[in-house]
C-alpha atoms as a PDB file:
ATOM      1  CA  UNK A   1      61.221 123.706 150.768  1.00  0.00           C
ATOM      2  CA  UNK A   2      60.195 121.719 154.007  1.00  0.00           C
ATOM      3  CA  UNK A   3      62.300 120.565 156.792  1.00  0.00           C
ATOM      4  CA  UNK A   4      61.443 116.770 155.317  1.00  0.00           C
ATOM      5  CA  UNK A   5      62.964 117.914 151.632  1.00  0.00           C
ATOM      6  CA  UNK A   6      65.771 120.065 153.499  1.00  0.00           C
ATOM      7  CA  UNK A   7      66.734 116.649 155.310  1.00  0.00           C
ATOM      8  CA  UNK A   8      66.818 114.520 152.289  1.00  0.00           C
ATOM      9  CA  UNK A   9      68.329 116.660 150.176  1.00  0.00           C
ATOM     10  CA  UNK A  10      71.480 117.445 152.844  1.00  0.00           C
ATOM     11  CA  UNK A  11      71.360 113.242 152.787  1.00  0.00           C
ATOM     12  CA  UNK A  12      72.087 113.028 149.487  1.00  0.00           C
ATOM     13  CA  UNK A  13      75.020 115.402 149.409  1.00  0.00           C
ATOM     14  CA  UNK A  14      76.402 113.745 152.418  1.00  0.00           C
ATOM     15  CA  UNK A  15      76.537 110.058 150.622  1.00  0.00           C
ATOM     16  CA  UNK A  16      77.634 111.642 147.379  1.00  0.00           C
ATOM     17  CA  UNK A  17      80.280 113.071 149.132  1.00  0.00           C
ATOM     18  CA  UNK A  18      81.203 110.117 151.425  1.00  0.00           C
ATOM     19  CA  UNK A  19      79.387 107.301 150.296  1.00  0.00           C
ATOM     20  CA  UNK A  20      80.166 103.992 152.407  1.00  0.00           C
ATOM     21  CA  UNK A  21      81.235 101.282 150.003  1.00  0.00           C
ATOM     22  CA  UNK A  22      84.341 104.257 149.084  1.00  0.00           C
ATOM     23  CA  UNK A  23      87.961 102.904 149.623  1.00  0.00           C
ATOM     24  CA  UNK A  24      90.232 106.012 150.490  1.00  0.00           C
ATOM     25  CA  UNK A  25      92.693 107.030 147.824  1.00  0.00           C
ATOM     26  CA  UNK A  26      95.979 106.822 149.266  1.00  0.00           C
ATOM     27  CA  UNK A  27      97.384 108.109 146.224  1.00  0.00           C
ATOM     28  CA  UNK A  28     101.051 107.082 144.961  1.00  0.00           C
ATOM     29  CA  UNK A  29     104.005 107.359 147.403  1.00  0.00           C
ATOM     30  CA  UNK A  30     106.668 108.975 144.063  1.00  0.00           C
ATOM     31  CA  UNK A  31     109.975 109.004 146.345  1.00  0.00           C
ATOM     32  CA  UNK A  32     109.332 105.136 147.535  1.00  0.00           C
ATOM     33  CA  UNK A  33     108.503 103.763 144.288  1.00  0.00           C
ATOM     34  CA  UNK A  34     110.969 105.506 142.364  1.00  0.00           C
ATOM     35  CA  UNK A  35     113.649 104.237 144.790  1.00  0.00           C
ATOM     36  CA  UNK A  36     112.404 100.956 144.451  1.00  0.00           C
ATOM     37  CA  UNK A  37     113.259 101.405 140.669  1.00  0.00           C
ATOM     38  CA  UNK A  38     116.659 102.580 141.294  1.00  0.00           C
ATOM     39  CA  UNK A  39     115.865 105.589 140.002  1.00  0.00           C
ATOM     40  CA  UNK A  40     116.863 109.436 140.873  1.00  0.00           C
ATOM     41  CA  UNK A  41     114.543 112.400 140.849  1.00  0.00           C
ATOM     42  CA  UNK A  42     117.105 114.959 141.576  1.00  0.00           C
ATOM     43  CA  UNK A  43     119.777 113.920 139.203  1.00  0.00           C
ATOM     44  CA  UNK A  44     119.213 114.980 135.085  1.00  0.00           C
ATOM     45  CA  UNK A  45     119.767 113.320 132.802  1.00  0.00           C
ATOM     46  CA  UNK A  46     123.780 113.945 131.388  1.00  0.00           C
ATOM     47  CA  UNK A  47     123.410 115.418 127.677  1.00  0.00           C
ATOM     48  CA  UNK A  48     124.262 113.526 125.041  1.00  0.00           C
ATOM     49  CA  UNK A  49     127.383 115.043 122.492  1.00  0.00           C
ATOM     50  CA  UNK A  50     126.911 113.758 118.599  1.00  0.00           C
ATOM     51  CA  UNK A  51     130.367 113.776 117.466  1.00  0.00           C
ATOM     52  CA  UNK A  52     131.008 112.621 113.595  1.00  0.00           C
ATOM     53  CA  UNK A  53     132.723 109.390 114.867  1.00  0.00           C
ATOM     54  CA  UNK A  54     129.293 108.283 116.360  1.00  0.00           C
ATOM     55  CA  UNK A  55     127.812 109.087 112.849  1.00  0.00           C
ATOM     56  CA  UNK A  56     129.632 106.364 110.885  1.00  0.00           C
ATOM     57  CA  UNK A  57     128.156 105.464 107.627  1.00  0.00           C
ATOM     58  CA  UNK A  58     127.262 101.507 107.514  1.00  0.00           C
ATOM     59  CA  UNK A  59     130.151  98.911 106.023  1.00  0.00           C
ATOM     60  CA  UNK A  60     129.976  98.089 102.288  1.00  0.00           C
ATOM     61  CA  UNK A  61     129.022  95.303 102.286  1.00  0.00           C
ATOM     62  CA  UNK A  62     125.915  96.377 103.803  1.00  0.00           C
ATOM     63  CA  UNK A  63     123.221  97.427 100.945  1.00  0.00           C
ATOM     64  CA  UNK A  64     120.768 100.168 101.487  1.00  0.00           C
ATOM     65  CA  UNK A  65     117.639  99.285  99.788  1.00  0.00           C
ATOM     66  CA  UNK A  66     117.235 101.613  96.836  1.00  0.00           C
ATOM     67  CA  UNK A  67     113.355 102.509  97.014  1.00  0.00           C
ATOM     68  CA  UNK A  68     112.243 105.654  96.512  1.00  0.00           C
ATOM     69  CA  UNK A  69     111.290 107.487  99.160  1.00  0.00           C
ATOM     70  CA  UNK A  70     107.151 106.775 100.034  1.00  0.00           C
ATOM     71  CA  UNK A  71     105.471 109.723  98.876  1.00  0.00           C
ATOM     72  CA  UNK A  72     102.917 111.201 101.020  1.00  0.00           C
ATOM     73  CA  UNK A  73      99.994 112.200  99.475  1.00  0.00           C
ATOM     74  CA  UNK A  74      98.196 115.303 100.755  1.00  0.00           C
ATOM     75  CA  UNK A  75      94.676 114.125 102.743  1.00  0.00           C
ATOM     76  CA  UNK A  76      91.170 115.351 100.676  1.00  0.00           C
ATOM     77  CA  UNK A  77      89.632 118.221 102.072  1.00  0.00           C
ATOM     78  CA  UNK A  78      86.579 119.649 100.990  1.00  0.00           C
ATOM     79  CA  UNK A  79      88.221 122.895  99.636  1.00  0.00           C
ATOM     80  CA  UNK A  80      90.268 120.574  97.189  1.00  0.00           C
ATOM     81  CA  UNK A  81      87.406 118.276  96.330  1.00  0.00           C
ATOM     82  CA  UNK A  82      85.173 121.621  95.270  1.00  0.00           C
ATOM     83  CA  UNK A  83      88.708 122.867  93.172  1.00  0.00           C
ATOM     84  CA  UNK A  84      88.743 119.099  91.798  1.00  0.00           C
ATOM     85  CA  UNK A  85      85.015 119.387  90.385  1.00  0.00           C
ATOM     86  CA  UNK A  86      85.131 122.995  89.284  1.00  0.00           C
ATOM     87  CA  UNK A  87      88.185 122.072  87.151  1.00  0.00           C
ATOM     88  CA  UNK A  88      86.318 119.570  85.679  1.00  0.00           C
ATOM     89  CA  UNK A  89      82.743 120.484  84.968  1.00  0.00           C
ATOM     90  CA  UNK A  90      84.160 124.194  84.052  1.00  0.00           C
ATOM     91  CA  UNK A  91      82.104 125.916  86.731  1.00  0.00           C
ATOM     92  CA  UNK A  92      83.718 127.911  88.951  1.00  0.00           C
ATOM     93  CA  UNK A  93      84.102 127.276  93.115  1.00  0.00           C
ATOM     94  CA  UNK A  94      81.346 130.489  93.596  1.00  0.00           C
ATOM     95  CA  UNK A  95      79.124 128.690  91.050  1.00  0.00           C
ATOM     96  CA  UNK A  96      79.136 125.647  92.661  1.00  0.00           C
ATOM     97  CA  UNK A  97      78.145 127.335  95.910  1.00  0.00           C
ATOM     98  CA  UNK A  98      76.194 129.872  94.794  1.00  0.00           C
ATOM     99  CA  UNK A  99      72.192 130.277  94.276  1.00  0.00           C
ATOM    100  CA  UNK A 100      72.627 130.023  90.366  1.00  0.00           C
ATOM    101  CA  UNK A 101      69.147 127.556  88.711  1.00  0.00           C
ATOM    102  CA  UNK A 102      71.007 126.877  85.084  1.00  0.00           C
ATOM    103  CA  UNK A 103      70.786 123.410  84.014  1.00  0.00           C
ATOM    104  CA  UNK A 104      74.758 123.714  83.784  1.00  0.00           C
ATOM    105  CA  UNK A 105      75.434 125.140  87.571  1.00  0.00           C
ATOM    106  CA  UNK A 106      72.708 122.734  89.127  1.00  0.00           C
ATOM    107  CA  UNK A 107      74.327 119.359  87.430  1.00  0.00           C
ATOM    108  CA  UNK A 108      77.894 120.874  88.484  1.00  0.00           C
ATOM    109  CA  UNK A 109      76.788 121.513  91.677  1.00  0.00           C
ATOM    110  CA  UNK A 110      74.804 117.736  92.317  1.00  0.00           C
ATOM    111  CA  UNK A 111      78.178 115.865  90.968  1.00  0.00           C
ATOM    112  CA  UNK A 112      80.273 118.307  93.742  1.00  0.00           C
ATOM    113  CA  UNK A 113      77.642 117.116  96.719  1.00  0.00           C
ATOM    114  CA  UNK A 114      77.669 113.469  95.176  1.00  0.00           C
ATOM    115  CA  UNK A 115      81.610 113.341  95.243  1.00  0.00           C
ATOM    116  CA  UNK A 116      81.522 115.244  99.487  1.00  0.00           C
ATOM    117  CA  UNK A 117      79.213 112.180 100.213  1.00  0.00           C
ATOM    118  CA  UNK A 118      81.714 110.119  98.645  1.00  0.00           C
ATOM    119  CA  UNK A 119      84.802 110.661  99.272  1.00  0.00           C
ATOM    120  CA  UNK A 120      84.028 112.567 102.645  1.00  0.00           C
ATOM    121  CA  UNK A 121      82.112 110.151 104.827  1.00  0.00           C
ATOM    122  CA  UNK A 122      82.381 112.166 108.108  1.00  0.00           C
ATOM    123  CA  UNK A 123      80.276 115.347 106.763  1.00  0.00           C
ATOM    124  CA  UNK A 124      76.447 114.861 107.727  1.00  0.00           C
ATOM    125  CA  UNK A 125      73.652 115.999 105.909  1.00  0.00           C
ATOM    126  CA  UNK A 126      73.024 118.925 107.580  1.00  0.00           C
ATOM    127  CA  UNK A 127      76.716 119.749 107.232  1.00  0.00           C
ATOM    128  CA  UNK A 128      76.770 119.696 103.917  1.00  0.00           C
ATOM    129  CA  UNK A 129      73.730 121.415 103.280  1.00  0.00           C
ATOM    130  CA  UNK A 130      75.397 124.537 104.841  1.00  0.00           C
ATOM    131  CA  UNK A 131      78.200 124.565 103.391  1.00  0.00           C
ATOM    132  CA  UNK A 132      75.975 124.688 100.246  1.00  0.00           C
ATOM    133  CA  UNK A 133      73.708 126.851 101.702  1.00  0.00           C
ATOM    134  CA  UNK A 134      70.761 124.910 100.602  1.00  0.00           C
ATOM    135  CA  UNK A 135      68.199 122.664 102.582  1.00  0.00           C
ATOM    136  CA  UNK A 136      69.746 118.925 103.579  1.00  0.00           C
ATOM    137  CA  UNK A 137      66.724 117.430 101.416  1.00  0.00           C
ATOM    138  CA  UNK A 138      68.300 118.856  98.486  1.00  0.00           C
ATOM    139  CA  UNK A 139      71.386 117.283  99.216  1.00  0.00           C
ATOM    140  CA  UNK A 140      69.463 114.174  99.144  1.00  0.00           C
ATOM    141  CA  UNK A 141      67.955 114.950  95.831  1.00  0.00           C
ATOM    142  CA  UNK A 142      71.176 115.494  94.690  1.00  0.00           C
ATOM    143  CA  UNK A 143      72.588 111.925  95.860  1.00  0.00           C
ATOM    144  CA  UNK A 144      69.888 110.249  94.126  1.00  0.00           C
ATOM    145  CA  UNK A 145      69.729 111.782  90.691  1.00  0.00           C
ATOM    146  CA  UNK A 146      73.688 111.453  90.191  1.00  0.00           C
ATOM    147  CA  UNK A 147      72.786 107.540  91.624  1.00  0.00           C
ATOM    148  CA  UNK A 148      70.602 107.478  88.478  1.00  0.00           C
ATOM    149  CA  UNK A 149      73.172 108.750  85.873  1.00  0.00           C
ATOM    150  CA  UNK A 150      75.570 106.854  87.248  1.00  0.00           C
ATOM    151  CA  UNK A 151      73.507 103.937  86.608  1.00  0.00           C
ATOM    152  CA  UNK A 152      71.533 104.263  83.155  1.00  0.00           C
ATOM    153  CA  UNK A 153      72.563 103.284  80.470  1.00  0.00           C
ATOM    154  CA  UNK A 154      71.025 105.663  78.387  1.00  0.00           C
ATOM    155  CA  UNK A 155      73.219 108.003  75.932  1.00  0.00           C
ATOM    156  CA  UNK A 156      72.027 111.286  77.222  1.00  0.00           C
ATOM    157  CA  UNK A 157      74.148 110.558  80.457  1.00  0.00           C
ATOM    158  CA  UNK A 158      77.885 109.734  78.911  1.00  0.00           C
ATOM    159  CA  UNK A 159      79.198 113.572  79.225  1.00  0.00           C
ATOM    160  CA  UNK A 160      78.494 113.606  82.690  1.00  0.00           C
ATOM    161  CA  UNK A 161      79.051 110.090  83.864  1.00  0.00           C
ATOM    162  CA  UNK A 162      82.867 110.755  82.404  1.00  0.00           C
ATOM    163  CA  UNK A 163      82.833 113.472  84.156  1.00  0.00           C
ATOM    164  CA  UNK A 164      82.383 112.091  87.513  1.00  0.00           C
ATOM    165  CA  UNK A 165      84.873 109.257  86.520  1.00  0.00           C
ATOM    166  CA  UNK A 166      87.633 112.046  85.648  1.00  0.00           C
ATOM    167  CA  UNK A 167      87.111 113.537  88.688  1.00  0.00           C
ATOM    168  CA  UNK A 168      87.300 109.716  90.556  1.00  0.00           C
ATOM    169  CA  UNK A 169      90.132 108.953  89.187  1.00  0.00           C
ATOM    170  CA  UNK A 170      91.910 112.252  89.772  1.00  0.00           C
ATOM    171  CA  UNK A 171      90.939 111.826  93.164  1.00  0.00           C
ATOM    172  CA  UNK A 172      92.079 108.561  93.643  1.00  0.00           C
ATOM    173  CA  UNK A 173      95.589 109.154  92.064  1.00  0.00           C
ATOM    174  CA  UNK A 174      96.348 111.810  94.140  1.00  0.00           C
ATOM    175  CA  UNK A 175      94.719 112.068  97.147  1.00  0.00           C
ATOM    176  CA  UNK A 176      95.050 109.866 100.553  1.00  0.00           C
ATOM    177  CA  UNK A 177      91.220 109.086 101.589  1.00  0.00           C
ATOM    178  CA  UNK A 178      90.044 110.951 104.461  1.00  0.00           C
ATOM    179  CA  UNK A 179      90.121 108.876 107.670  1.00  0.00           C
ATOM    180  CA  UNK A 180      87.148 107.041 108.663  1.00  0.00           C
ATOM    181  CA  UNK A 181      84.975 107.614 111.760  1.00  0.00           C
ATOM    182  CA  UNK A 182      85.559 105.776 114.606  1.00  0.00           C
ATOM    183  CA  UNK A 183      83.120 104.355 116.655  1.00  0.00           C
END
């Protein structure tokens, strides 16, 4: 490095450190402003006793409003969603993710990546294609052909498109939807 480059370069660091348009932090004085609030740092808080005459229950002619209590539904996960298909197309969770080329396993397994791309809009692609252990251009394959069924009319495709509607509606009864991405 020459002097030239040496020079420039200790140049830099000096504005970067200091540079001229900077207005020097001060910071926050606590002790002034918090007097100026009327407020104590030393002094806690005093604790505050619940005693049952506190805990009065409301006059009668006060009604409660008898709803049921909201239930919470639990949030869709992708272990669920797999358990969800497998109980429906009778494959099992294994067969689903495993490497098995039957008709039966590789329809099971295309309706379980069409409902993750579904019903689980923050998984990408390449997520999903590990979690499959396949290549993501399968998972593409996969989104298109159950796009077909669910689309012909033809005869050959009732079994599975109630299939997919079992498992929709399943889903859709009990399940909160996962959140969407933000941004």
């Amino acid at each position: 490095m020459g002097i030239s480059e040496n020079r420039h370069a200790s140049e830099v660091r000096r504005r970067l450190l200091a540079p001229p348009n900077a207005v020097p932090d001060l910071g926050i004085d606590l002790k002034r402003h918090l007097k100026s609030n009327s407020v104590s740092i030393t002094a806690p808080l005093p604790p505050q006793e619940v005693t049952l005459e506190s805990q009065q229950a409301p006059p009668p002619s006060v009604s409660l409003p008898s709803s049921p209590p909201p239930i919470i539904q639990p949030v869709l996960t992708l272990s669920k969603l797999l358990e969800l298909v497998a109980k429906h197309t009778g494959y099992p969770t294994e067969a689903l993710l495993g490497k098995r080329k039957t008709k039966g396993a590789v329809l099971a397994r295309h309706i379980a990546i069409w409902a993750c791309l579904k019903y689980l809009p923050r998984r990408s692609l390449c997520n999903l294609a590990s979690v499959f252990h396949k290549h993501h251009t399968l998972i593409l394959h996969a989104r298109e052909r159950m796009q077909h069924i669910m689309c012909s009319p033809e005869p050959r495709h009732d079994g599975i498109q109630q299939i997919v509607r079992k498992i929709q509606r399943d889903i859709d009864d009990n399940h909160r939807p996962s959140p969407p991405d933000i941004g």
